[in-house]
Protein backbone atom coordinates (compact mmCIF):
# COMPACT_ATOMS: atom_id res chain seq x y z
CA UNK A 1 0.00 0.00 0.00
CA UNK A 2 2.64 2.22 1.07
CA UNK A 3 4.63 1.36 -2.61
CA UNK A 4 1.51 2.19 -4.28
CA UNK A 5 1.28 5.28 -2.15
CA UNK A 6 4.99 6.60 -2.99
CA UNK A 7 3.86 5.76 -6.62
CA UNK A 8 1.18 8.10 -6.67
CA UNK A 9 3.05 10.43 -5.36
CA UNK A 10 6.12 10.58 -7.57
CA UNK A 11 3.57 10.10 -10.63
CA UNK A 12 2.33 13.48 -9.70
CA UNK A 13 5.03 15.31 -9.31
CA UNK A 14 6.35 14.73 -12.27
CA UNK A 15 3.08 15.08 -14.59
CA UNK A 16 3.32 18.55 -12.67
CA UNK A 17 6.88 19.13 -13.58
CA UNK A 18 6.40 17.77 -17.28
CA UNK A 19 3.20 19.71 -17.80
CA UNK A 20 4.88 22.97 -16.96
CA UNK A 21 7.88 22.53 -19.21
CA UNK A 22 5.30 21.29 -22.46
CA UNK A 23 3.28 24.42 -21.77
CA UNK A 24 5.55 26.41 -23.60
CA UNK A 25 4.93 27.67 -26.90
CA UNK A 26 7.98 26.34 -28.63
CA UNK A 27 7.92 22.49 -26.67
CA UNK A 28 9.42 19.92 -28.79
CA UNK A 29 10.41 16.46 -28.95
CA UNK A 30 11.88 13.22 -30.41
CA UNK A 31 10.78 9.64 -29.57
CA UNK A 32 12.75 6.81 -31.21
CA UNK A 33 10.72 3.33 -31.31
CA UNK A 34 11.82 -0.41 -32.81
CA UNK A 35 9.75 -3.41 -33.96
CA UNK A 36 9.72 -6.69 -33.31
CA UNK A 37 7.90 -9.12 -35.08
CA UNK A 38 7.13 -12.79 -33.55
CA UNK A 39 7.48 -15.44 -36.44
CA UNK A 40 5.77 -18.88 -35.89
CA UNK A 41 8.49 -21.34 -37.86
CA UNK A 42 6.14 -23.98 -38.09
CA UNK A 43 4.79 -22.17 -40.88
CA UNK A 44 7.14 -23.10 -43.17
CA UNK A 45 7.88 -26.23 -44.96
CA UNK A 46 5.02 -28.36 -44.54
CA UNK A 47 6.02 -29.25 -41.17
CA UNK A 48 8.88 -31.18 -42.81
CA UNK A 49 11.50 -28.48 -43.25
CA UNK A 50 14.71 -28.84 -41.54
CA UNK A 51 14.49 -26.73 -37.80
CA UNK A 52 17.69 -24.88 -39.14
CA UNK A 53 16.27 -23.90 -42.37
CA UNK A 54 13.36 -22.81 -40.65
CA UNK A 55 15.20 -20.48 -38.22
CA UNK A 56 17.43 -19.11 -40.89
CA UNK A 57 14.19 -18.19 -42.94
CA UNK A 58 12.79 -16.66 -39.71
CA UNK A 59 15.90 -14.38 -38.88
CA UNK A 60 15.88 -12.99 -42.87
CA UNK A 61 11.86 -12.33 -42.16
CA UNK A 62 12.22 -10.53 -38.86
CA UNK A 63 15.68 -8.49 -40.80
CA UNK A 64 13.09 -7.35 -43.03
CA UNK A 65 10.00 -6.97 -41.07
CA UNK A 66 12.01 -5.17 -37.86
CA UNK A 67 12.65 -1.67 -38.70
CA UNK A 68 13.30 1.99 -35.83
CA UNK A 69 11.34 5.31 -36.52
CA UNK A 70 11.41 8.52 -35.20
CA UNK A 71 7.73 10.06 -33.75
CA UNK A 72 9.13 14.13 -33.89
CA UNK A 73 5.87 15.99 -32.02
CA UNK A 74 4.67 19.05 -30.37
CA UNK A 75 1.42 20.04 -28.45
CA UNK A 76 -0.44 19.37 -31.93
CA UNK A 77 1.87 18.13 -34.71
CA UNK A 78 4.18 14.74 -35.15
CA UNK A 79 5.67 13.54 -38.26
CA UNK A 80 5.92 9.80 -37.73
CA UNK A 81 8.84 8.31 -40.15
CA UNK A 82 11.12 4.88 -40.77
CA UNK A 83 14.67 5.09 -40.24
CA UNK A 84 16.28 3.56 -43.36
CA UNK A 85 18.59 0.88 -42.64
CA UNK A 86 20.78 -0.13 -46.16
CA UNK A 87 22.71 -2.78 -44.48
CA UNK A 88 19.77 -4.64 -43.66
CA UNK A 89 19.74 -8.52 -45.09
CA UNK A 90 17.21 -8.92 -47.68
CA UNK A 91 17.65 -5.72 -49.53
CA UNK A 92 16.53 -7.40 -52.75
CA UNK A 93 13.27 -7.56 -51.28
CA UNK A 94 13.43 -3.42 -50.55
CA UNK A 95 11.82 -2.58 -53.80
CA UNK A 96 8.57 -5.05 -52.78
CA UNK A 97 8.76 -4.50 -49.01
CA UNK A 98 8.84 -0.19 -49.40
CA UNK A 99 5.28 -0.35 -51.25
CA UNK A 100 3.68 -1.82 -48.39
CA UNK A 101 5.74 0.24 -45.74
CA UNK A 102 4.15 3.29 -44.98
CA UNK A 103 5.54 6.39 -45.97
CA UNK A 104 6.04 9.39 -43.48
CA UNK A 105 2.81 10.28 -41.70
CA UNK A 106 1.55 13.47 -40.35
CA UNK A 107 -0.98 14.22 -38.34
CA UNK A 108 -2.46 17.09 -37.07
CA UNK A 109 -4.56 16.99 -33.73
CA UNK A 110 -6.40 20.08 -33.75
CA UNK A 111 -7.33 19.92 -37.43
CA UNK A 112 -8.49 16.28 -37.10
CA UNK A 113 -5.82 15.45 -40.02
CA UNK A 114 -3.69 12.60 -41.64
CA UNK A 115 -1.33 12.91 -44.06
CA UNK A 116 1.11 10.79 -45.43
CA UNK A 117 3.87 10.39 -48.07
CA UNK A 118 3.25 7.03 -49.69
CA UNK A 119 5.20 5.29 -52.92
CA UNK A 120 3.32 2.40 -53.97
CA UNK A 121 4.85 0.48 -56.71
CA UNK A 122 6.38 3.13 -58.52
CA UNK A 123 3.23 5.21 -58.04
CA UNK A 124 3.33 8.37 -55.34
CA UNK A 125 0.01 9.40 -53.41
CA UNK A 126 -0.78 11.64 -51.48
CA UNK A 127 -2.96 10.03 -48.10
CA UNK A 128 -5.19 12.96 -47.04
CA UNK A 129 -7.68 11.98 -44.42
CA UNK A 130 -9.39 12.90 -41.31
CA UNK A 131 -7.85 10.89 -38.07
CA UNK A 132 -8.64 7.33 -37.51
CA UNK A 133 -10.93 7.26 -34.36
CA UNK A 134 -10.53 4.47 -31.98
CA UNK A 135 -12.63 3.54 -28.64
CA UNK A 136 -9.54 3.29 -26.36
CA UNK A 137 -10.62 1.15 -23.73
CA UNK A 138 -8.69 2.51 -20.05
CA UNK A 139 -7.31 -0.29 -17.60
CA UNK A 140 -5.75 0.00 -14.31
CA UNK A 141 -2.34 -1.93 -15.51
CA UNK A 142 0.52 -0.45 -15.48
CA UNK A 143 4.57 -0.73 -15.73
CA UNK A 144 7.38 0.98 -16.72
CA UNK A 145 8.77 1.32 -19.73
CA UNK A 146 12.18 3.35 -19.22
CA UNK A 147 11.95 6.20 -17.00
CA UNK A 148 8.31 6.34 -17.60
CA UNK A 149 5.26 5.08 -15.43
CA UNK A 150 2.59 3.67 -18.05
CA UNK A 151 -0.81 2.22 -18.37
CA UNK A 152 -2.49 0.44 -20.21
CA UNK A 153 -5.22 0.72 -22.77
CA UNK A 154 -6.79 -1.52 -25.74
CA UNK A 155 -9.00 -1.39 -28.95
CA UNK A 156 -9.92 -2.83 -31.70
CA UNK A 157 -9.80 -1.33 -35.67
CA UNK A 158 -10.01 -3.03 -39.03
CA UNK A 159 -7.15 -3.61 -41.00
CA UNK A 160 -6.47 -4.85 -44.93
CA UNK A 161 -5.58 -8.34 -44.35
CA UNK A 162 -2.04 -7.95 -46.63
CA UNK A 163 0.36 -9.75 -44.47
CA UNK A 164 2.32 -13.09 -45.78
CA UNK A 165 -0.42 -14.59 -44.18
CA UNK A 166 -3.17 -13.60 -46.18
CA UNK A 167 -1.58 -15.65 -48.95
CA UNK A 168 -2.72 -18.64 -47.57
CA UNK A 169 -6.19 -20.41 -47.49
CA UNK A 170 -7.80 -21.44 -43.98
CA UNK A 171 -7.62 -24.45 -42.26
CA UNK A 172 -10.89 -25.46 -44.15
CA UNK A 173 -9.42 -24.21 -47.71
CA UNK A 174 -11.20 -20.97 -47.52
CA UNK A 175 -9.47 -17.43 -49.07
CA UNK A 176 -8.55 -14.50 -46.39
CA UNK A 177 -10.82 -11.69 -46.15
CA UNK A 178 -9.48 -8.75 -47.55
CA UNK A 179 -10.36 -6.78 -43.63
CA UNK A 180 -9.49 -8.32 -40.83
CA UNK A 181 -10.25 -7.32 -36.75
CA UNK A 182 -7.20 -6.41 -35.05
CA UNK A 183 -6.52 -6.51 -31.18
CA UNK A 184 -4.47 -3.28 -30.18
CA UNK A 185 -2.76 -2.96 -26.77
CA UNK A 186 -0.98 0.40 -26.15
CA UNK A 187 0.93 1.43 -23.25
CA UNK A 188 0.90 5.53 -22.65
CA UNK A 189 2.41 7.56 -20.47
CA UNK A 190 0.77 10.47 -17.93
CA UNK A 191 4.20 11.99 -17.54
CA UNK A 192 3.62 13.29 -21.49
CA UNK A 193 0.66 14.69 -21.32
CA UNK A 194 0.32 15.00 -25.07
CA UNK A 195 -2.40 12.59 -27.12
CA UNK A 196 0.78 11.70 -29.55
CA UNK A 197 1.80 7.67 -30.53
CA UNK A 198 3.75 5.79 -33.37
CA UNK A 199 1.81 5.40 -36.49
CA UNK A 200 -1.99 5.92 -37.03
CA UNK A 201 -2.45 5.66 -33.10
CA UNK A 202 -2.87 8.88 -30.69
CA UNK A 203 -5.60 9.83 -29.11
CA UNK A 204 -4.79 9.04 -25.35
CA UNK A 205 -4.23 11.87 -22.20
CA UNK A 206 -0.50 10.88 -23.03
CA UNK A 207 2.72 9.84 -25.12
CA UNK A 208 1.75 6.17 -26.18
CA UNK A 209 5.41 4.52 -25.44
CA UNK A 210 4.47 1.06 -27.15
CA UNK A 211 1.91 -0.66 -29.28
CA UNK A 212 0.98 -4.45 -29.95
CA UNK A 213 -0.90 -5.73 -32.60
CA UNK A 214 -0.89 -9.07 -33.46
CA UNK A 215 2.20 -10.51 -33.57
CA UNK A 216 4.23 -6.57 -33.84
CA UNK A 217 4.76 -4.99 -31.29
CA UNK A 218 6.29 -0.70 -31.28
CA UNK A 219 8.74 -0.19 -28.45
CA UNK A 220 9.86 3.72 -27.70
CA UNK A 221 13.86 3.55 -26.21
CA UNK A 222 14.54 6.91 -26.23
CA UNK A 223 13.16 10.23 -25.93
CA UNK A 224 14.75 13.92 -26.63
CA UNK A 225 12.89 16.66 -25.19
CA UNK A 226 13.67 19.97 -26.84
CA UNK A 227 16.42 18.98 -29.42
CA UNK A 228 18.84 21.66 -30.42
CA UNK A 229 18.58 20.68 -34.04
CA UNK A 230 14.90 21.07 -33.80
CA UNK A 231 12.23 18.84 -35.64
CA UNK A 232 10.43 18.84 -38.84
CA UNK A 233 6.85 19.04 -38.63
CA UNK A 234 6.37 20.21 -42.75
CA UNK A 235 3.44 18.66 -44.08
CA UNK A 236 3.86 16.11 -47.00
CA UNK A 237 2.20 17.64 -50.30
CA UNK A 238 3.56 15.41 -53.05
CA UNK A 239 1.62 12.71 -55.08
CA UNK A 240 -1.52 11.89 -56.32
CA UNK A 241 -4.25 12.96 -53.26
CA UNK A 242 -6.25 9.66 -52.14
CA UNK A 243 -8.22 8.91 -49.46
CA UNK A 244 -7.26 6.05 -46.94
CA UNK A 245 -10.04 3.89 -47.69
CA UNK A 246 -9.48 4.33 -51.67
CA UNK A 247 -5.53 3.81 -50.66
CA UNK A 248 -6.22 0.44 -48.52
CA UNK A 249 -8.57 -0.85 -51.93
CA UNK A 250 -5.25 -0.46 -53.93
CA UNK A 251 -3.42 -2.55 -51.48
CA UNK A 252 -5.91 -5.51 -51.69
CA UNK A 253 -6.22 -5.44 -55.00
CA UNK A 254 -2.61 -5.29 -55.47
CA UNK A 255 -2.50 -8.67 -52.96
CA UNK A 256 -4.77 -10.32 -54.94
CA UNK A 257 -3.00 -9.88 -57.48
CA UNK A 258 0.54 -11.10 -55.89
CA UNK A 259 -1.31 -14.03 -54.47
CA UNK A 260 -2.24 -15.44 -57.30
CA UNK A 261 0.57 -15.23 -59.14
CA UNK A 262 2.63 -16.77 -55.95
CA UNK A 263 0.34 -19.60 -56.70
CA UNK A 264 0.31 -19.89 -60.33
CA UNK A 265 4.11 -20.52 -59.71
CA UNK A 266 3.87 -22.76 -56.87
CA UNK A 267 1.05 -25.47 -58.25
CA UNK A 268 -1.22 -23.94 -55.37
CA UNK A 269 0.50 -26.23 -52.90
CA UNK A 270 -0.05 -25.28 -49.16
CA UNK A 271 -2.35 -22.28 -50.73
C-alpha cells in the first residue's frame, strides 16, 4: 500500500513538472521506437523443413520486417517516419517491401488530419484523411517502460488483411478476407501529457510509449525533449491525393493480385 502510495506520489510530481515545461509555446520532442515481429516457424515447410532452415528463414523475415522510426511531435503536430537501414539482409526484397511500408505520416490533432507520403509500386500518393478514431478502452495496468510510469489501454480497428499470411487459405481451404479485426494494446504515459503515438495511433491523455498488434509490437527507447537541431513538422504535399479507404482498396487489389501469381508458380501447394 505504502509502494503504491509513494507511486502516486512521484507520478504526480512529475506530470506537474512535465506539464509545466510542455506548456511552452515552442515544446518539442523526439521519440525513437523499434519493432519486433514474432514469427511462428512452423509455418514453413510443410512441417517437414529442416528446424535450421526454418530459423534461418525466420531471422531474414524478422531483418526485413524489424525496422526503428522517429515520432518528432509538439502540443499538436508529429511527423511519424522509418529510419532507413541499407545494411539490412534482404535488400533485394526493398523494392517489394517499401510499397507496403508506410511512408512518413503526419498528423495534425487540432485539425483532425492525416497525411502521409506514400510510394506504392512506382506510383506516389498523397494520403489525405481525417484521423482514424478508436474507442480506447482505459485499464488500471501499469509498468514501466524506461523512465516512464505507463498504463495500459486496448481497442480494436479493421485492418487490410495484406500480411504473408493472407496468402494462404484457412484451415478449411477458404481465401482471407481482404479486412481483418485487429486486437491493439498500447501502453501511454501520464508523464507526457500529449495525445501523440507511433503510427496511425494517438488519441490518449499521453505519449503512447508502445503498441501491440498481433504478432508486432512498437517499443519507444529513447526520448529527446527539446532537441537543439529542432524537428520537422512540414506537411507532405507530393503525389496523387487519395483517401485512406481508396488507398487500402489499392493494397488488396494489389495482394490479390501477388497471391495469385505466388500460386500460379507454386502449383497452389499449401495455398
Amino acid at each position: 500500500m505504502k509502494k503504491n502510495h509513494l507511486k502516486i506520489i512521484f507520478l504526480g510530481l512529475a506530470l506537474v513538472f512535465m506539464q509545466k515545461s510542455m506548456a511552452q509555446k515552442d515544446f518539442q520532442a523526439i521519440a525513437y521506437y523499434s519493432s519486433s515481429t514474432s514469427i511462428d516457424p512452423t509455418r514453413f515447410g510443410d512441417g517437414n523443413m529442416d528446424p535450421e532452415r526454418q530459423k534461418r528463414i525466420v531471422e531474414r523475415m524478422k531483418n526485413m520486417l524489424d525496422k526503428s522510426y522517429t515520432l518528432m511531435f509538439n502540443q499538436t503536430e508529429s511527423m511519424y517516419r522509418q529510419v532507413e537501414n541499407e545494411s539490412s539482409e534482404g535488400n533485394r526484397w526493398r523494392g517489394m517491401m517499401n510499397s507496403f511500408n508506410n511512408g512518413p505520416k503526419y498528423k495534425n490533432t487540432k485539425e483532425n488530419l492525416l497525411v502521409q507520403d506514400q510510394e506504392f509500386f512506382g506510383k506516389q500518393f498523397l494520403i489525405k484523411d481525417e484521423l482514424p478514431k478508436l474507442e480506447w478502452k482505459m485499464t488500471n495496468e501499469s509498468k514501466k517502460i524506461g523512465d516512464y510510469i505507463c498504463l495500459k489501454a486496448t481497442a480494436k480497428r479493421m485492418m487490410p488483411n495484406i500480411g504473408f499470411e493472407s496468402f494462404r487459405r484457412n484451415s478449411e481451404g477458404e481465401e482471407p478476407k481482404e479486412m481483418k479485426e485487429v486486437e491493439v494494446e498500447a501502453w501511454y504515459t501520464l508523464q507526457l501529457p500529449v495525445n501523440m503515438g507511433p503510427g496511425d495511433y494517438w488519441g490518449l491523455p499521453g505519449l503512447i510509449l508502445e503498441i501491440t498488434e498481433e504478432n508486432k509490437t512498437l517499443y519507444c527507447n529513447k526520448i529527446v525533449m527539446n532537441p537543439p537541431e529542432g524537428i520537422d513538422l512540414e506537411k507532405p504535399s507530393k503525389g496523387k491525393e487519395i483517401t485512406r479507404e481508396e488507398f487500402d482498396a489499392l493494397k488488396i487489389k494489389k495482394t490479390e493480385e501477388m497471391r495469385a501469381q505466388f500460386r500460379e508458380r507454386r502449383g497452389d501447394r499449401r495455398f
